[in-house]
Each structure stands twice: as C-alpha cells, then as structure tokens.
PDB file of N, CA and C in Angstrom:
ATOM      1  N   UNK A   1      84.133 120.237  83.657  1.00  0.00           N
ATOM      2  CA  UNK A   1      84.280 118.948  84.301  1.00  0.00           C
ATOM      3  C   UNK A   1      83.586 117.898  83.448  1.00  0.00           C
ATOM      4  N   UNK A   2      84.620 116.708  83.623  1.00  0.00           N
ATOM      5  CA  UNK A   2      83.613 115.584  82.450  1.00  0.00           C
ATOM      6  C   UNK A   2      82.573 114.705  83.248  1.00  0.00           C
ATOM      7  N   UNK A   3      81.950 114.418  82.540  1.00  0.00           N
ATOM      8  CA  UNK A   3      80.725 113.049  83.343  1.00  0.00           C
ATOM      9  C   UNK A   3      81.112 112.145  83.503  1.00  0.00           C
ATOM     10  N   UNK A   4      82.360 111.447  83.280  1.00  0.00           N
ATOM     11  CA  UNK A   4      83.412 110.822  84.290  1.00  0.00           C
ATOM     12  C   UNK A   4      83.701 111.094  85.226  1.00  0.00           C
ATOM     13  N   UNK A   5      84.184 112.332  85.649  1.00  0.00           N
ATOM     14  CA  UNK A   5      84.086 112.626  86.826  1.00  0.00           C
ATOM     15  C   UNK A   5      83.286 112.959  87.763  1.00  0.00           C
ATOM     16  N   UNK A   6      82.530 113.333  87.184  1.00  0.00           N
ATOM     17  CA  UNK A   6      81.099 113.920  87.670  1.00  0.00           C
ATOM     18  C   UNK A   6      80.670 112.707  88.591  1.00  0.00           C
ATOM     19  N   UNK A   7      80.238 111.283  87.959  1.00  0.00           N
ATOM     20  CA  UNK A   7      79.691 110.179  88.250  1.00  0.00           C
ATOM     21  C   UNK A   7      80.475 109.456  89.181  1.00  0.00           C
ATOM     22  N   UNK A   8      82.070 109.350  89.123  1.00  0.00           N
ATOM     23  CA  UNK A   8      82.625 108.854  90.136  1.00  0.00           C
ATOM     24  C   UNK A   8      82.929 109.541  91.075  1.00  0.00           C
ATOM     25  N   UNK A   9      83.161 110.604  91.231  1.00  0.00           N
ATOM     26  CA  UNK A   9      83.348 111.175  92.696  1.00  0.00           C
ATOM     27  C   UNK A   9      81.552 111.326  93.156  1.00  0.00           C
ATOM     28  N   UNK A  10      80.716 111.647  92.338  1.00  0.00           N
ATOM     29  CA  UNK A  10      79.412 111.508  92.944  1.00  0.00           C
ATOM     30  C   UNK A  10      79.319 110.015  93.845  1.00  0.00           C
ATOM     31  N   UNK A  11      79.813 108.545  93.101  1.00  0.00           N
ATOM     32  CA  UNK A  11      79.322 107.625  93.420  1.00  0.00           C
ATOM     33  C   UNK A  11      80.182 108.029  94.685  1.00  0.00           C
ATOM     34  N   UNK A  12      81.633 108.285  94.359  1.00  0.00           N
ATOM     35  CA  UNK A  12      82.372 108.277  96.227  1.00  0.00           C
ATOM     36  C   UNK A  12      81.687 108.796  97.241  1.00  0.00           C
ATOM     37  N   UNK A  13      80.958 110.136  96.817  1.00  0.00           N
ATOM     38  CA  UNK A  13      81.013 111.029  98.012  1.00  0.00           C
ATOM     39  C   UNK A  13      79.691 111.654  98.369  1.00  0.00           C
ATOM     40  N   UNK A  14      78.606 111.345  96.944  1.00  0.00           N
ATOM     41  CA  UNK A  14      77.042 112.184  97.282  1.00  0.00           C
ATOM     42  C   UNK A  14      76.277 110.385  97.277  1.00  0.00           C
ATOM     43  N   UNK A  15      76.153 109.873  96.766  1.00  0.00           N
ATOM     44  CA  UNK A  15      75.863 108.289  97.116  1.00  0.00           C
ATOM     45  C   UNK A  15      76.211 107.827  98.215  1.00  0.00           C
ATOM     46  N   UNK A  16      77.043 107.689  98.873  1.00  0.00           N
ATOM     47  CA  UNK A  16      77.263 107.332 100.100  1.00  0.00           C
ATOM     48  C   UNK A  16      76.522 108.159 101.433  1.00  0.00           C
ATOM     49  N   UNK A  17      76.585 109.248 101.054  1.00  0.00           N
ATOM     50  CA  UNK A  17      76.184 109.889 101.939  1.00  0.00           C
ATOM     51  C   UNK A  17      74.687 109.762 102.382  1.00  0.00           C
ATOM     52  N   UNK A  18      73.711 109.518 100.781  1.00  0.00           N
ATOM     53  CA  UNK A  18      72.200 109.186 100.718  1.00  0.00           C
ATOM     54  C   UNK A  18      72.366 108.345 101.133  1.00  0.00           C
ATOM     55  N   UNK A  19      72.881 106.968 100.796  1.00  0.00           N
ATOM     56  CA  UNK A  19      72.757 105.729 101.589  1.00  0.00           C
ATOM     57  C   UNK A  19      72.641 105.949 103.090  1.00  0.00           C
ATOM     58  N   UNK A  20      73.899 106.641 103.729  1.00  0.00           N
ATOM     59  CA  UNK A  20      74.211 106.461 105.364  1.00  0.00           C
ATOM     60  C   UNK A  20      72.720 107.613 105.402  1.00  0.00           C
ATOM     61  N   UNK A  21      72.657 108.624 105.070  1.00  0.00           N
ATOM     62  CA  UNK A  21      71.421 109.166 105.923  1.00  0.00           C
ATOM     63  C   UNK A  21      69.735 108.883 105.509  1.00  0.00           C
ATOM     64  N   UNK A  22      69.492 107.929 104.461  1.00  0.00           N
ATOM     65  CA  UNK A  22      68.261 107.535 104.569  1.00  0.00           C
ATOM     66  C   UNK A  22      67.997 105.895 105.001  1.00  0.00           C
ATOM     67  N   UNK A  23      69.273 104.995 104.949  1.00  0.00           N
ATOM     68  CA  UNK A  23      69.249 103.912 105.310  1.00  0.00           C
ATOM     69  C   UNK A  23      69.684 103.539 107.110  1.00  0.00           C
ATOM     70  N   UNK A  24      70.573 104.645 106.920  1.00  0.00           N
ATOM     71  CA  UNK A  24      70.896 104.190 108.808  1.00  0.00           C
ATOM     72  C   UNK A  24      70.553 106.003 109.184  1.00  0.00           C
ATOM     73  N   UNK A  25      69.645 106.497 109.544  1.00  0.00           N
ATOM     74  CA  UNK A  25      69.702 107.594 109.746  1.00  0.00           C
ATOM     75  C   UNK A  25      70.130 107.741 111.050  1.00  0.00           C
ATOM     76  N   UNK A  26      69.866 106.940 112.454  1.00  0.00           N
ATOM     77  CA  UNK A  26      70.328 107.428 113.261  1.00  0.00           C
ATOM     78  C   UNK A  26      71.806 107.648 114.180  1.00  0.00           C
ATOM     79  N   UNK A  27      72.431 106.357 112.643  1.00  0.00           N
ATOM     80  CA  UNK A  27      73.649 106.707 112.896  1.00  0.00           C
ATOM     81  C   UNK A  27      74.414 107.228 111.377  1.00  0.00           C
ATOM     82  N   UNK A  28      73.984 107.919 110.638  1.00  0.00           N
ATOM     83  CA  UNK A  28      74.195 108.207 109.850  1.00  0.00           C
ATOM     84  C   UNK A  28      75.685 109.053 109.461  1.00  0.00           C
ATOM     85  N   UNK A  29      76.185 109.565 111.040  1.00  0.00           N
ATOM     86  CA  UNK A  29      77.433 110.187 110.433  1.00  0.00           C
ATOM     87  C   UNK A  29      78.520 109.303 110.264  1.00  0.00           C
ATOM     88  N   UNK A  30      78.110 108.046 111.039  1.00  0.00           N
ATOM     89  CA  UNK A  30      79.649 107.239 111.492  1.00  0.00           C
ATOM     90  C   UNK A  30      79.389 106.545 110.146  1.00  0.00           C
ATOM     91  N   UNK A  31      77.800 106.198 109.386  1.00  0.00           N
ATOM     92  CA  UNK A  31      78.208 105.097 108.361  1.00  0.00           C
ATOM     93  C   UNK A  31      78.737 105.798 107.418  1.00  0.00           C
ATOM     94  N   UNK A  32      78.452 107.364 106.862  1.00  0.00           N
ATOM     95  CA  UNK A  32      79.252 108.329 106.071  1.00  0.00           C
ATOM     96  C   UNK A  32      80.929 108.343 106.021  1.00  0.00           C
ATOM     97  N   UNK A  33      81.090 108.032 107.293  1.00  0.00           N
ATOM     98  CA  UNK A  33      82.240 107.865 107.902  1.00  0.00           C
ATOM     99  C   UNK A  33      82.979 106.448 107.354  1.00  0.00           C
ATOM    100  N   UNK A  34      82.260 105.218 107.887  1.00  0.00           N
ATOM    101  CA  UNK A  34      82.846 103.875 106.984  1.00  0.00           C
ATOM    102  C   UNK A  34      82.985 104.382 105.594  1.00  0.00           C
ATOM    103  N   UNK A  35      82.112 104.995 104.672  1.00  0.00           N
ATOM    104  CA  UNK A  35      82.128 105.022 103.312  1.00  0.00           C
ATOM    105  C   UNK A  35      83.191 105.780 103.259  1.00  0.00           C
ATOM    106  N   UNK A  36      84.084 106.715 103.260  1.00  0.00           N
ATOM    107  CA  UNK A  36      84.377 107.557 103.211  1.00  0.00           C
ATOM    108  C   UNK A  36      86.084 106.898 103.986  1.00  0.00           C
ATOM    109  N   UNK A  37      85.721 106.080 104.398  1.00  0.00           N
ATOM    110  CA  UNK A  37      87.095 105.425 105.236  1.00  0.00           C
ATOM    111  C   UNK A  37      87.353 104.298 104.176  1.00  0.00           C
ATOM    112  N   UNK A  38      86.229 103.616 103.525  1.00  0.00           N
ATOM    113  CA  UNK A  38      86.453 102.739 102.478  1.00  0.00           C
ATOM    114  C   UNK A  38      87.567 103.174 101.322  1.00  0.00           C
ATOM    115  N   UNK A  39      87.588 104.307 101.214  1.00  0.00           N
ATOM    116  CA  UNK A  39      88.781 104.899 100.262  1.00  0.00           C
ATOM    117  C   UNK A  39      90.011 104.767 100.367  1.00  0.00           C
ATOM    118  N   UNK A  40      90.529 104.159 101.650  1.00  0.00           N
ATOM    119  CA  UNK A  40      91.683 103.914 101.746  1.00  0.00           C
ATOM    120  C   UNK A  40      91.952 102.591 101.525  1.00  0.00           C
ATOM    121  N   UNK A  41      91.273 101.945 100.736  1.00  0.00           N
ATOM    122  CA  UNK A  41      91.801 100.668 100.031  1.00  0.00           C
ATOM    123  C   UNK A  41      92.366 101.237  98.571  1.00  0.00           C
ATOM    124  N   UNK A  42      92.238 102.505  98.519  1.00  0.00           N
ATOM    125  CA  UNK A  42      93.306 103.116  97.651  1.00  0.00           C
ATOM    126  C   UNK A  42      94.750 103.362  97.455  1.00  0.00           C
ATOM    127  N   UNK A  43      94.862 103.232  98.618  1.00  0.00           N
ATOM    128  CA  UNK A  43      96.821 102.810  98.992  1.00  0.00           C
ATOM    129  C   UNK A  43      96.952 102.234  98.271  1.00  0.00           C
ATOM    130  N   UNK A  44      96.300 101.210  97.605  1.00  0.00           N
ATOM    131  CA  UNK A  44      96.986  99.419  97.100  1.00  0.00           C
ATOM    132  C   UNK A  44      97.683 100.411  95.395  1.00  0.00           C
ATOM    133  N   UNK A  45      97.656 101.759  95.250  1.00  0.00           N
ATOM    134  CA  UNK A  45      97.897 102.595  94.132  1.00  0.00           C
ATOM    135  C   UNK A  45      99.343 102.631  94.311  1.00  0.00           C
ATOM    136  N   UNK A  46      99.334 103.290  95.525  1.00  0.00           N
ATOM    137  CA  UNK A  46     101.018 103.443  95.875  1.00  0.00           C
ATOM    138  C   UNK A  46     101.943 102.069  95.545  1.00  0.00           C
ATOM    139  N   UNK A  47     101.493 101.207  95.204  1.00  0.00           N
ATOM    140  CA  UNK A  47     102.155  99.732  94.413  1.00  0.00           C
ATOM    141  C   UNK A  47     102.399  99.692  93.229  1.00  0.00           C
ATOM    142  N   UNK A  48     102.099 100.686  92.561  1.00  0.00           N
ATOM    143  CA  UNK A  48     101.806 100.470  91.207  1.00  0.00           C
ATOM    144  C   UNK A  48     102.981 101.313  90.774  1.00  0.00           C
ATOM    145  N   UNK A  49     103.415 101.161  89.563  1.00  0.00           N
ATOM    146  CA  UNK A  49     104.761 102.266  88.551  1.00  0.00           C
ATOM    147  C   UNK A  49     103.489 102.129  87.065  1.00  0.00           C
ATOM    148  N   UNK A  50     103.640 103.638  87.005  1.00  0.00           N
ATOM    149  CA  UNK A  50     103.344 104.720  87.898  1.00  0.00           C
ATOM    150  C   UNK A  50     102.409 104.501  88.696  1.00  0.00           C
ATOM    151  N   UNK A  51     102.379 105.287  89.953  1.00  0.00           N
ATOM    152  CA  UNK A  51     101.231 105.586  90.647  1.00  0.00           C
ATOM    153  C   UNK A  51      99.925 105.575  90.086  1.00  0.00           C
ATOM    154  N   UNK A  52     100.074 106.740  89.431  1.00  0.00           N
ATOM    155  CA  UNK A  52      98.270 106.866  88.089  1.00  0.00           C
ATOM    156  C   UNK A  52      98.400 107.135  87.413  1.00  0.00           C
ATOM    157  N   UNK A  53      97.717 106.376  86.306  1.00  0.00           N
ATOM    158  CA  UNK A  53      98.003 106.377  84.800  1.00  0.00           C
ATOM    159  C   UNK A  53      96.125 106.504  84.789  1.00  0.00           C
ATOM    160  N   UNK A  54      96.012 107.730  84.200  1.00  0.00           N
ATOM    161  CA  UNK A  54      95.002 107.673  83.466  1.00  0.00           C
ATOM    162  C   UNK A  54      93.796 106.915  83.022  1.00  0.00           C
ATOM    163  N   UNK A  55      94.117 106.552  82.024  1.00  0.00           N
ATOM    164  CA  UNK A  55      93.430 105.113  81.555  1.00  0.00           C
ATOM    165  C   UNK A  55      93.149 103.542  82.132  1.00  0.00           C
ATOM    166  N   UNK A  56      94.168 103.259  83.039  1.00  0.00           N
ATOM    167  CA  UNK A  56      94.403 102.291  83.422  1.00  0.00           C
ATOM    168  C   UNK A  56      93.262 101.465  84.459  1.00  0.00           C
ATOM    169  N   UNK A  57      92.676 100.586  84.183  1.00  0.00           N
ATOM    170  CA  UNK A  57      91.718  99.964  85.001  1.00  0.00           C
ATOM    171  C   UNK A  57      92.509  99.518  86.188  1.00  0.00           C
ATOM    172  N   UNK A  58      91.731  99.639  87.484  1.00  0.00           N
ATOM    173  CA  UNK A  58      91.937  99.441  88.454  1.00  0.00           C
ATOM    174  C   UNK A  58      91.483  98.193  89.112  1.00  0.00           C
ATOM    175  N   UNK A  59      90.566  97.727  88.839  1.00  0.00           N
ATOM    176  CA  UNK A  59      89.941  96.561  89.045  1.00  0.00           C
ATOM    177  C   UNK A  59      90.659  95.344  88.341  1.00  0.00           C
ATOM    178  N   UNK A  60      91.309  94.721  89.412  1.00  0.00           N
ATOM    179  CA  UNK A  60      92.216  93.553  88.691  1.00  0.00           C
ATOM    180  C   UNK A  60      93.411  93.959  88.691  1.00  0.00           C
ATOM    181  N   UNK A  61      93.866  94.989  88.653  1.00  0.00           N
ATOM    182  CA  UNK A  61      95.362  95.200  88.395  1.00  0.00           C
ATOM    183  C   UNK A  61      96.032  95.482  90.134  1.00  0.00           C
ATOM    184  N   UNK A  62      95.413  96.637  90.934  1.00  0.00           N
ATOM    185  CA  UNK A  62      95.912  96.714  91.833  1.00  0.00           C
ATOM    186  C   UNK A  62      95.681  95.523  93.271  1.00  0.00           C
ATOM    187  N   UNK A  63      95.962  95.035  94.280  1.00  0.00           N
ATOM    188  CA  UNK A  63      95.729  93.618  94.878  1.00  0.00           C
ATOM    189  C   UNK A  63      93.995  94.384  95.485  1.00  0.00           C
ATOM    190  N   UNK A  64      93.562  95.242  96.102  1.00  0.00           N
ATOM    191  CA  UNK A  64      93.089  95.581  96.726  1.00  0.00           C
ATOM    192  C   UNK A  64      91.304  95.650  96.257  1.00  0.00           C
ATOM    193  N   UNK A  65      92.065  95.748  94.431  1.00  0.00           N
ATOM    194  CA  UNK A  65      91.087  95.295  93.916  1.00  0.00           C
ATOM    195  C   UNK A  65      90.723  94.763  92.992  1.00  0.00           C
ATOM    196  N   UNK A  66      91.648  93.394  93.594  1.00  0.00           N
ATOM    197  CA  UNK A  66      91.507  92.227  92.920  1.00  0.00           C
ATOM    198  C   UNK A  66      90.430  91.171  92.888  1.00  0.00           C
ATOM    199  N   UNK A  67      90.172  90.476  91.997  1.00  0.00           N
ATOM    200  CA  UNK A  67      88.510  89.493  91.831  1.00  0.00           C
ATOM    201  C   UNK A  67      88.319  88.901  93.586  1.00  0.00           C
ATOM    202  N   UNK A  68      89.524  88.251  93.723  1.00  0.00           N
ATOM    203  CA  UNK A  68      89.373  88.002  95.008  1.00  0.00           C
ATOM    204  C   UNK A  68      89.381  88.788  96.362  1.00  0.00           C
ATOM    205  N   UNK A  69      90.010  89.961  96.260  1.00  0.00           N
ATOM    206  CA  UNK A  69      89.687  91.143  97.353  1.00  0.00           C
ATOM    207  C   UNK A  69      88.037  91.539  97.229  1.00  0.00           C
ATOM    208  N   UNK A  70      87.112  91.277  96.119  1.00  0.00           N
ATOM    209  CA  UNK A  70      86.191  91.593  95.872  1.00  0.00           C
ATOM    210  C   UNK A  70      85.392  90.322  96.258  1.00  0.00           C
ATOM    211  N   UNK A  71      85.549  89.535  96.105  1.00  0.00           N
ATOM    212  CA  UNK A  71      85.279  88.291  96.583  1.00  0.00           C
ATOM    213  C   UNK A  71      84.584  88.096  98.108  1.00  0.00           C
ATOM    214  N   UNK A  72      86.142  88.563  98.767  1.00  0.00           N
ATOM    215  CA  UNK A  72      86.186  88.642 100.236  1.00  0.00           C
ATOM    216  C   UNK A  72      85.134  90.430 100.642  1.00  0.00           C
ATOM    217  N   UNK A  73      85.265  91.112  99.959  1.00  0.00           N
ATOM    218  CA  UNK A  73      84.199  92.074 100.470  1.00  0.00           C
ATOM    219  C   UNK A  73      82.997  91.541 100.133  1.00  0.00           C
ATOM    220  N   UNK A  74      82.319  90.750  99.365  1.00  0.00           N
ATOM    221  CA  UNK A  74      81.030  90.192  99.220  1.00  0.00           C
ATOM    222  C   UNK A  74      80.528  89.301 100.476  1.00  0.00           C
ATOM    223  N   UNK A  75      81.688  88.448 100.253  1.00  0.00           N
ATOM    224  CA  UNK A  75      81.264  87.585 101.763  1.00  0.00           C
ATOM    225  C   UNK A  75      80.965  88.782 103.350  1.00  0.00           C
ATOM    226  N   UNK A  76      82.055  89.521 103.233  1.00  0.00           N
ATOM    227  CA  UNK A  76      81.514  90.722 104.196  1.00  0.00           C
ATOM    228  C   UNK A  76      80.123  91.307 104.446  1.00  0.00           C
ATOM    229  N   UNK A  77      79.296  90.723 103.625  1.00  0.00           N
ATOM    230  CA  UNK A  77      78.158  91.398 103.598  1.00  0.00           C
ATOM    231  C   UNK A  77      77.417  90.671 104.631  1.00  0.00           C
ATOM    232  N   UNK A  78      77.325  89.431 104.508  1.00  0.00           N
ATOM    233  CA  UNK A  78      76.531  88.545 105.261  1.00  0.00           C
ATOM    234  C   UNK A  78      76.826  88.410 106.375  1.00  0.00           C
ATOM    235  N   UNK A  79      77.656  88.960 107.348  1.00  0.00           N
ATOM    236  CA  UNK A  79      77.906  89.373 108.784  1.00  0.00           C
ATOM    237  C   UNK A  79      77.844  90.464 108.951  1.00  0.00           C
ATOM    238  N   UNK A  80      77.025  90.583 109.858  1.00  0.00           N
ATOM    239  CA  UNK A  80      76.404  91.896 110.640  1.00  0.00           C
ATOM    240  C   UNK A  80      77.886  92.988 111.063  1.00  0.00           C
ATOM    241  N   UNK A  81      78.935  92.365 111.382  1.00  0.00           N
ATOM    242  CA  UNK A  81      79.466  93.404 112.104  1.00  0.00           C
ATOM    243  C   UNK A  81      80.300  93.922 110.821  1.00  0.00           C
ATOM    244  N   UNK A  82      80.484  93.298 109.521  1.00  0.00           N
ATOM    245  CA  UNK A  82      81.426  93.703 108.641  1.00  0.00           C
ATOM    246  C   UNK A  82      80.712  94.187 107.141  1.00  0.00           C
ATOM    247  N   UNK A  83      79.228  94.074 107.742  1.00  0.00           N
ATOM    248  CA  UNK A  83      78.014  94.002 106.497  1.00  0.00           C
ATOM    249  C   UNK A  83      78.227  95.846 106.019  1.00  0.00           C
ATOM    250  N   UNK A  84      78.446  97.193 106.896  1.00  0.00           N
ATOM    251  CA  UNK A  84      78.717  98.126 106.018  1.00  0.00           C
ATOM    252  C   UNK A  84      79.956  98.591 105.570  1.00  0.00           C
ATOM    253  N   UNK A  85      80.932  97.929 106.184  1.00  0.00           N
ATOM    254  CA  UNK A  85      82.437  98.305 105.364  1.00  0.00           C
ATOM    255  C   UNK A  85      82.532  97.612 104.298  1.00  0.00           C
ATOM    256  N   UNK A  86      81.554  96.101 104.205  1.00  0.00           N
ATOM    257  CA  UNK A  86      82.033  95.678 103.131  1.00  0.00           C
ATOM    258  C   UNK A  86      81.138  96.230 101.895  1.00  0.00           C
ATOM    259  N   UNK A  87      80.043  96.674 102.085  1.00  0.00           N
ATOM    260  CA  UNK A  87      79.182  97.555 100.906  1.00  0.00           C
ATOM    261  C   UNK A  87      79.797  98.885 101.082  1.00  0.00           C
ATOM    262  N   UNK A  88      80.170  99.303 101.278  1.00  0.00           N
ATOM    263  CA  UNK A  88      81.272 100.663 100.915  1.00  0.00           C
ATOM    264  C   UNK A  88      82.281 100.058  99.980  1.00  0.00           C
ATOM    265  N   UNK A  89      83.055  98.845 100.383  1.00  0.00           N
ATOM    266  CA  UNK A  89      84.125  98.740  99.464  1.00  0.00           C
ATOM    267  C   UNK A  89      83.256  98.059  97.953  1.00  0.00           C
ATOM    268  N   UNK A  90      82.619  97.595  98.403  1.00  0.00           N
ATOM    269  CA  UNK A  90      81.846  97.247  96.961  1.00  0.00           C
ATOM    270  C   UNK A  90      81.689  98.204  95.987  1.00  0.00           C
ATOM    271  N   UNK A  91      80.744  99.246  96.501  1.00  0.00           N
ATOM    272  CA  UNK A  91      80.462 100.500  96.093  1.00  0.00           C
ATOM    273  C   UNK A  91      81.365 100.581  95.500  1.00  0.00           C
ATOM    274  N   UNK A  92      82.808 101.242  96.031  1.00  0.00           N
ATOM    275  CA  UNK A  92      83.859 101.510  95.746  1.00  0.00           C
ATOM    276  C   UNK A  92      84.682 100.574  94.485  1.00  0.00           C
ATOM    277  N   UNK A  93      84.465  99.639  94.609  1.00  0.00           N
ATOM    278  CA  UNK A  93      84.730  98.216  93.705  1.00  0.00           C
ATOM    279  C   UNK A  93      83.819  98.870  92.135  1.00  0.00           C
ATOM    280  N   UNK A  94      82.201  98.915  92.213  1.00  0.00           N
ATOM    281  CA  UNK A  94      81.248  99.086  91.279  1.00  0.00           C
ATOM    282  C   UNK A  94      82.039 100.474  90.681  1.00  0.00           C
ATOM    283  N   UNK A  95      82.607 102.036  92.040  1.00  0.00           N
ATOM    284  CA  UNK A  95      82.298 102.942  90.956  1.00  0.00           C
ATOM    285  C   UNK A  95      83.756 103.217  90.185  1.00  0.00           C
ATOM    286  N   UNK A  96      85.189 102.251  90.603  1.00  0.00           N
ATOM    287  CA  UNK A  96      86.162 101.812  89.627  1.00  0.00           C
ATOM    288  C   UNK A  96      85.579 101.197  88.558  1.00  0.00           C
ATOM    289  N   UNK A  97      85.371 100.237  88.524  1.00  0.00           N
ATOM    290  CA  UNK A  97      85.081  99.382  87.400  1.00  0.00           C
ATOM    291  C   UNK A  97      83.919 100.249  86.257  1.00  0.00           C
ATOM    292  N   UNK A  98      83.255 101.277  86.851  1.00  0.00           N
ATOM    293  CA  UNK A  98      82.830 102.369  86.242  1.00  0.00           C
ATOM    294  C   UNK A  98      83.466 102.879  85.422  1.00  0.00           C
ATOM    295  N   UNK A  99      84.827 103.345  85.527  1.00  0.00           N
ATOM    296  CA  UNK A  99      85.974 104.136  85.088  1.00  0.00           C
ATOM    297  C   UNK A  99      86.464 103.135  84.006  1.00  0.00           C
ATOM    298  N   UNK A 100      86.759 101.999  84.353  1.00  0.00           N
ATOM    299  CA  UNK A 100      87.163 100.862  82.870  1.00  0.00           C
ATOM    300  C   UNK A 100      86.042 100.676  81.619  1.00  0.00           C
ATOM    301  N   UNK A 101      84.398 101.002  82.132  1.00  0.00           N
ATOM    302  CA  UNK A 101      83.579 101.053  80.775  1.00  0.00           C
ATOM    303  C   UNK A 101      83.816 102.952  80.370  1.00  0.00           C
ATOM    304  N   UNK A 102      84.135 103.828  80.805  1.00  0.00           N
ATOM    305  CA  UNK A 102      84.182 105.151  80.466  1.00  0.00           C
ATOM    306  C   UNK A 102      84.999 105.386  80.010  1.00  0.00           C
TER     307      UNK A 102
END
C-alpha cells in the first residue's frame, strides 16, 4: 500500500474518528457519523467522464468541490447547528487537495 493512500483514507476514516471521540466524546458516535456522512459530497464524481481518473485533482474540477462549495463550508463553521458537517467537509476538502500535492 502507498503513503498516498495510507494518509488519505487515514485522514477519511482514523482522523475523524479521534476528532469525534476526544473532542465531542459524549456524543461521539453520531459526530463519527457526520464525518463519515461527509463523504457523500462524493457523488459530485458521478458528473465527471470518466468517473475516476487517477491523477486528476478534485478540488476545483468537480462542483462539490469547488472554491466556492468550499467557501460555503467555511462559512458553515460559524453556526452552531452546521459548525460539524461543515468541518467534516473541510477535512474532506484538506484531505483531496492532499491527493493534488501527492
């Protein structure tokens, strides 16, 4: 396995998880849960010809995660009721754009 992969499915799936259980511990399964639900801003793939290409940066190309879809998850932060879906999609935002310096 490469350290590309290693690092982004870590950021998806063992990062999130530290976050939800040392930051919200007592609700820690449901915020595991937002993170983990944040992945389905991955659909915006099924738009694309081809589907997945390899190489191809994701950030900017597909709408979902576009400067301005990223935009609008930042502002998400600063309201309480949308403040952890939108740091999941961030996350999610940071560990693509991961994949375009690798």
């Amino acid at each position: 396995m490469t350290l590309k992969i290693l690092i982004h499915y870590g950021l998806h799936f063992i990062v999130p998880l530290y976050i939800a259980f040392f930051f919200y511990r007592k609700k820690w399964k449901l915020v595991y849960f937002i993170f983990l639900a944040s992945m389905l801003v991955d659909l915006d793939h099924l738009l694309a010809t081809p589907i997945f290409e390899e190489f191809r940066c994701s950030i900017n190309f597909h709408p979902l995660h576009s400067y301005i879809a990223i935009a609008f998850y930042f502002l998400g932060t600063f309201f309480k009721k949308t403040r952890i879906l939108s740091f999941a999609l961030l996350l999610h935002m940071f560990t693509d754009y991961l994949d375009c310096l690798l």
